[in-house]
N, C-alpha and C. Protein backbone atom coordinates (compact mmCIF):
# COMPACT_ATOMS: atom_id res chain seq x y z
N UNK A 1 -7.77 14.38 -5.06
CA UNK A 1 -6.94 15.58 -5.01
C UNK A 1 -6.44 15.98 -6.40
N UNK A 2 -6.56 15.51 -7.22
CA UNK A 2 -5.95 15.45 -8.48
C UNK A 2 -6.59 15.78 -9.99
N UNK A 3 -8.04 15.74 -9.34
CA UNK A 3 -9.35 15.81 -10.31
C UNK A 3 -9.59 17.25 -10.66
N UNK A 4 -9.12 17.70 -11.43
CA UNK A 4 -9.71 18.86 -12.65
C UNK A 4 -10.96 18.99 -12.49
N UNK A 5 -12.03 18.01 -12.62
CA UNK A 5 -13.58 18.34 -12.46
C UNK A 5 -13.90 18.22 -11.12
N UNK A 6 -13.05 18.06 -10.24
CA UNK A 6 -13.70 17.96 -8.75
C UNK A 6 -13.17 19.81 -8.20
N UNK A 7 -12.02 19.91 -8.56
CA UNK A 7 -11.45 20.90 -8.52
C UNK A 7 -12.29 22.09 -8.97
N UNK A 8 -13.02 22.47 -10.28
CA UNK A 8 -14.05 23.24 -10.67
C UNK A 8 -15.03 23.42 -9.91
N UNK A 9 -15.71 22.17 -9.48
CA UNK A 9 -17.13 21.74 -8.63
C UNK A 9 -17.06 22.60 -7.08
N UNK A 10 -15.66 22.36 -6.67
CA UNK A 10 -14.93 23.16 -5.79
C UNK A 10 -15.33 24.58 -5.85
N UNK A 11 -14.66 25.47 -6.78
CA UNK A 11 -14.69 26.48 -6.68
C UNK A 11 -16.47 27.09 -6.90
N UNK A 12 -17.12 26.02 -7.62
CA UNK A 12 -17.83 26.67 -8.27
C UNK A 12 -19.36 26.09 -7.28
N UNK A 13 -18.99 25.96 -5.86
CA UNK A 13 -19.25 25.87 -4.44
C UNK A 13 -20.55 24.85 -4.97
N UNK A 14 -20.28 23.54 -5.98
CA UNK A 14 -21.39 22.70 -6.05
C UNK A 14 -20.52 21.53 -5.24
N UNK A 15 -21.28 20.75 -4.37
CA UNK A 15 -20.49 19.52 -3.49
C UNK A 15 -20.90 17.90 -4.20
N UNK A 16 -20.12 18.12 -5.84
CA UNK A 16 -20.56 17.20 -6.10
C UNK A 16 -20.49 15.74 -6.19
N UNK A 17 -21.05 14.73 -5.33
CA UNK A 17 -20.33 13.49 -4.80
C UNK A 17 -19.94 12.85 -6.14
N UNK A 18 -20.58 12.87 -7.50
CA UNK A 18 -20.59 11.78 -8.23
C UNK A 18 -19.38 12.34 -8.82
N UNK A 19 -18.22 13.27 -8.84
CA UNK A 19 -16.88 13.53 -9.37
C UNK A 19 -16.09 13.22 -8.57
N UNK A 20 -16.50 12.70 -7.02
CA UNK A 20 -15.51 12.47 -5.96
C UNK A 20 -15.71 10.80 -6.59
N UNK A 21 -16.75 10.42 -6.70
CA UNK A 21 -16.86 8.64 -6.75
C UNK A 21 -16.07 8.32 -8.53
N UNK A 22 -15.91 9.33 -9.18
CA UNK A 22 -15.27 8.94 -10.77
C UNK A 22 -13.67 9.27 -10.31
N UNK A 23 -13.41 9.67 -9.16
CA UNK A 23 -11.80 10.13 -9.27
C UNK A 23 -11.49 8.41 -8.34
N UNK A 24 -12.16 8.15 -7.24
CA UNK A 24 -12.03 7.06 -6.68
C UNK A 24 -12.11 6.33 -7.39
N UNK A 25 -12.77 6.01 -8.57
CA UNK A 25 -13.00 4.80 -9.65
C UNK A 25 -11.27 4.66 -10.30
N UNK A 26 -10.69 6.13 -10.32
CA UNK A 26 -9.26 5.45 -11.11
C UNK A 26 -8.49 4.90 -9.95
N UNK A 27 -8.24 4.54 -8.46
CA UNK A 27 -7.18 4.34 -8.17
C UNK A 27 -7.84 2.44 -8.19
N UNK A 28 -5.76 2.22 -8.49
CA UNK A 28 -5.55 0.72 -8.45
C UNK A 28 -6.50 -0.48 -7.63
N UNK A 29 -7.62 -0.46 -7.75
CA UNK A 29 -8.06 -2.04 -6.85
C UNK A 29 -7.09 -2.70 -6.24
N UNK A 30 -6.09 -3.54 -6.79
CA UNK A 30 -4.94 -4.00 -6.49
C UNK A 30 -4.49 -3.31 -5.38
N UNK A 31 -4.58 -1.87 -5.07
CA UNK A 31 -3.32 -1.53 -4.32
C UNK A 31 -4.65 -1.19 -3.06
N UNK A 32 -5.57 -0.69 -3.67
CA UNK A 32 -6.45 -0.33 -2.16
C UNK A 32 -8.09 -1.18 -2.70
N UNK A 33 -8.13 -2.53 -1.83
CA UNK A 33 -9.57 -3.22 -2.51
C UNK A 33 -10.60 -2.69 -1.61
N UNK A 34 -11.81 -2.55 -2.19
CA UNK A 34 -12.61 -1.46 -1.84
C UNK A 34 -14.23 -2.02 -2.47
N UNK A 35 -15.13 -2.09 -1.84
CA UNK A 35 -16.50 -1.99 -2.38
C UNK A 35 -16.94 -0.44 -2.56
N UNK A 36 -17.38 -0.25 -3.88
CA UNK A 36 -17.95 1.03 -3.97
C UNK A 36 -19.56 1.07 -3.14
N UNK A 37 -19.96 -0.09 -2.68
CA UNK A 37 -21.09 0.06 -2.33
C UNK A 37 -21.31 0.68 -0.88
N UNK A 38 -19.59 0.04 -0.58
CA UNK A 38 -19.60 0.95 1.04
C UNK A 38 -19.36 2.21 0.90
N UNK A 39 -18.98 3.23 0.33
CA UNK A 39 -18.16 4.24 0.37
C UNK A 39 -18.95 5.19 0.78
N UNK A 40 -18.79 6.13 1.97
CA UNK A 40 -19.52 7.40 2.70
C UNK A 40 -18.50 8.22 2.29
N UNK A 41 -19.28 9.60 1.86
CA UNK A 41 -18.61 10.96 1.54
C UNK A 41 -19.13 12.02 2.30
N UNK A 42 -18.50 12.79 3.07
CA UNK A 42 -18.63 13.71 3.39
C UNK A 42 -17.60 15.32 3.13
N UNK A 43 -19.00 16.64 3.23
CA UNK A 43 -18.13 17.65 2.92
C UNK A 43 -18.17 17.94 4.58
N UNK A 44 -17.52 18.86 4.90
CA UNK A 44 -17.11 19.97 5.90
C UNK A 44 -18.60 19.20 7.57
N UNK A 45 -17.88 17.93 7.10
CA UNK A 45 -18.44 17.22 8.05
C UNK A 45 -20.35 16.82 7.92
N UNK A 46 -20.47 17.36 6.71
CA UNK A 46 -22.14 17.01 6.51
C UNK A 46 -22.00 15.47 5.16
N UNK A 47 -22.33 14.49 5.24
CA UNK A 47 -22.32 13.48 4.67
C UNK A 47 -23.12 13.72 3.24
N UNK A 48 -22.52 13.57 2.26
CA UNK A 48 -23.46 13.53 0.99
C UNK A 48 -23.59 12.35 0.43
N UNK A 49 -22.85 11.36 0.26
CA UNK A 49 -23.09 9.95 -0.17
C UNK A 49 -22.96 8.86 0.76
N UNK A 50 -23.84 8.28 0.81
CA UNK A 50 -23.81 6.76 1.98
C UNK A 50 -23.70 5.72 0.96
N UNK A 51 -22.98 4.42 1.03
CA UNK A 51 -23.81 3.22 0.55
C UNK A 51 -24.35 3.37 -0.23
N UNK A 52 -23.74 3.84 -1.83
CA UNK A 52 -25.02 4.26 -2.54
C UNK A 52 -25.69 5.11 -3.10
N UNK A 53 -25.86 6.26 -2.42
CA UNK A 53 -26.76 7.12 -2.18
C UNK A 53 -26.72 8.33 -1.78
N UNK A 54 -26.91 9.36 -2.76
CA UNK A 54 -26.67 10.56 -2.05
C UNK A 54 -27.41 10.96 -1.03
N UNK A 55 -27.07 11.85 -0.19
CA UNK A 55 -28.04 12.22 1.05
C UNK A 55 -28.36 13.71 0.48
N UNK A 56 -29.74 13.83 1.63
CA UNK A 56 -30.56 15.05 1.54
C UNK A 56 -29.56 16.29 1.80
N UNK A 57 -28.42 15.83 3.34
CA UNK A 57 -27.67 17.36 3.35
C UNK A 57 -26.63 17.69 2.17
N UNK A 58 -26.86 17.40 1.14
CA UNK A 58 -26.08 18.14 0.21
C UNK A 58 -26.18 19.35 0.23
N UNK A 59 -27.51 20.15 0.59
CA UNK A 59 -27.67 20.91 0.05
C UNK A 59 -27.64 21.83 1.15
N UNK A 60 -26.75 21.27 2.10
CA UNK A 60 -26.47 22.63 3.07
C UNK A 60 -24.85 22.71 3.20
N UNK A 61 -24.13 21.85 2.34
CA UNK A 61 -22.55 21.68 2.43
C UNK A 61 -22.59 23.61 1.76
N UNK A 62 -21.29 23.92 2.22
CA UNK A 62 -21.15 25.34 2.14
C UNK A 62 -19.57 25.18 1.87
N UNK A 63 -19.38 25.74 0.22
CA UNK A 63 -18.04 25.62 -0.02
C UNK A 63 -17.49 26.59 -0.29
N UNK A 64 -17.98 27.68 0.03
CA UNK A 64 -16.89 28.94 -0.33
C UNK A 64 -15.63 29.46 0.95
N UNK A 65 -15.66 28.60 1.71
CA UNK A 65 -14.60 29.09 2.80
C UNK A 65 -13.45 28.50 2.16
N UNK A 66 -12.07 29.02 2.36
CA UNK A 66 -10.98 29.05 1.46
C UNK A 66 -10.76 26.90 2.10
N UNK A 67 -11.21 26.83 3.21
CA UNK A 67 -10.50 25.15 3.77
C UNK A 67 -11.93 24.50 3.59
N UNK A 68 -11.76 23.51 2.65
CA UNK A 68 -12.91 22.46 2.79
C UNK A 68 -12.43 21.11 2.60
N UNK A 69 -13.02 20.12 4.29
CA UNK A 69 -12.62 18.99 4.43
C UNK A 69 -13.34 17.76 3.97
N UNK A 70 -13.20 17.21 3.14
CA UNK A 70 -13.46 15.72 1.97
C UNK A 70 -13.26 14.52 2.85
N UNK A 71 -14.22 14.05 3.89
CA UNK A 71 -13.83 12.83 4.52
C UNK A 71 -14.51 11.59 3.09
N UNK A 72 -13.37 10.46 2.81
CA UNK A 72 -13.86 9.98 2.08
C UNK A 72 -13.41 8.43 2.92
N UNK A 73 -14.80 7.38 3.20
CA UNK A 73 -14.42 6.22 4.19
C UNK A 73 -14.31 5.12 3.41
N UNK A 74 -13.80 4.53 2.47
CA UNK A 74 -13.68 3.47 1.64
C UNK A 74 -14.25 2.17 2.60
N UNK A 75 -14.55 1.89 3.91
CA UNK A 75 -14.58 1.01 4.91
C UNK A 75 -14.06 -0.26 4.10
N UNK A 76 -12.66 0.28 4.21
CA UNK A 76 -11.70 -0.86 3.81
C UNK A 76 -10.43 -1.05 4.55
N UNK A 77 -10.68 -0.80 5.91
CA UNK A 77 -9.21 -1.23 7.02
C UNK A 77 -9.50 0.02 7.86
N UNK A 78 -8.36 0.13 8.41
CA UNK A 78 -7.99 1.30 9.54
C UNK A 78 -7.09 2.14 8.96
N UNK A 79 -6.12 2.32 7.73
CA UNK A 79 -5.55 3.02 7.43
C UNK A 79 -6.15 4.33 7.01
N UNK A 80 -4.91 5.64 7.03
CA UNK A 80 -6.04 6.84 6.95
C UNK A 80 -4.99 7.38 6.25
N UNK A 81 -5.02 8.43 5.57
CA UNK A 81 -4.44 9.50 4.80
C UNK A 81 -4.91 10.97 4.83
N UNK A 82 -3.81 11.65 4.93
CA UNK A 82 -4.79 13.13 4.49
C UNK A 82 -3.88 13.50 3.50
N UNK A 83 -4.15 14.48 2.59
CA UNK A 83 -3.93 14.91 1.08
C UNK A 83 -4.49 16.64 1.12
N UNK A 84 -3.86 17.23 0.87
CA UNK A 84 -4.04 18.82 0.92
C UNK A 84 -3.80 18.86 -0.87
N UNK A 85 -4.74 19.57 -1.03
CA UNK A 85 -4.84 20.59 -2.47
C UNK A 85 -5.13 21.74 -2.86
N UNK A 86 -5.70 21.62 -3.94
CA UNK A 86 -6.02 23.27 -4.37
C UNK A 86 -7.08 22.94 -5.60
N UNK A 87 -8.15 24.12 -4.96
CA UNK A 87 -9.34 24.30 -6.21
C UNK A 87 -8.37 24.68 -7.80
N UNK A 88 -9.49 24.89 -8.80
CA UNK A 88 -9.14 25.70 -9.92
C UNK A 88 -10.20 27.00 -10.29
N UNK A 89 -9.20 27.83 -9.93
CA UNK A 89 -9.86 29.68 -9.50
C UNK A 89 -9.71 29.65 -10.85
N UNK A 90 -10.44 31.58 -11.25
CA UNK A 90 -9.82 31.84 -12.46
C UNK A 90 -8.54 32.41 -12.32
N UNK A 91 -7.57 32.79 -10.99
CA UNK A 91 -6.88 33.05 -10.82
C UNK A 91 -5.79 32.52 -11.71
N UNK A 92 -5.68 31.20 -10.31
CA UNK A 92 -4.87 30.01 -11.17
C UNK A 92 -4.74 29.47 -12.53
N UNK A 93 -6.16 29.79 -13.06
CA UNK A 93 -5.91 29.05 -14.63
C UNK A 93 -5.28 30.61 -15.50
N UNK A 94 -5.22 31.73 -15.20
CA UNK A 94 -5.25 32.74 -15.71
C UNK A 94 -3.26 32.55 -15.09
N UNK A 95 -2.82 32.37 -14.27
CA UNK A 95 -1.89 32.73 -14.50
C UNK A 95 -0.89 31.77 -14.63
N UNK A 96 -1.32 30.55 -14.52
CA UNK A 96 -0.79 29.36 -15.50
C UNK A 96 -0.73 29.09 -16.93
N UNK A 97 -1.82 30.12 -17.04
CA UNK A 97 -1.83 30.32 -18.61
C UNK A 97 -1.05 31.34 -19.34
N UNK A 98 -0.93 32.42 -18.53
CA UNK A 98 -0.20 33.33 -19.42
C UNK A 98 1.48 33.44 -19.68
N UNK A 99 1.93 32.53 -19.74
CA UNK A 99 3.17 32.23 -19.98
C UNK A 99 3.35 31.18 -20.62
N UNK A 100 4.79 31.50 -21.91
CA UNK A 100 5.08 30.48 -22.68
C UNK A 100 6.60 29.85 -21.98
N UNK A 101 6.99 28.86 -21.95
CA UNK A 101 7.84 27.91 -22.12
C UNK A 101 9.07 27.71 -23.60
């Protein structure tokens, strides 16, 4: 939720797993232990990374609808989270930018 380059990839309607697996690479081991070898990603319910491996339906994930859902399965317990965000439009960077402090 927090990723600048996942956030772009977002808008810029590419579903790209390997910026979802570098944002998962920063959180704490310690706090959530995790094999990267298990980790399944899915967009808007079509799976792009298994175990590994990207899958063939990447290339039908469809990201221009304003809600797109990121199931990400660490298969590391039963605990679950959901996390709401926001792409980076040129909107947003345009009007975050035009003001000084």
């Amino acid at each position: 939720a927090r990723s600048n380059l996942f956030k772009c990839a977002v808008f810029g309607n590419d579903p790209n797993w390997g910026r979802i697996l570098a944002a998962l690479g920063t959180v704490d081991a310690a706090t959530c232990p995790y094999d990267p070898g298990n980790v399944r990603v899915a967009i808007n319910g079509i799976d792009i990374f298994t175990r590994g491996e990207g899958m063939p339906g990447i290339a039908e994930v469809d990201l221009t609808n304003p809600w797109v859902h990121i199931d990400i399965d660490l298969a590391a317990g039963s605990a679950s989270a959901t996390v709401y965000t926001n792409d980076l439009t040129h909107d947003y960077v345009t009007e975050n930018s035009a003001y000084s402090t």
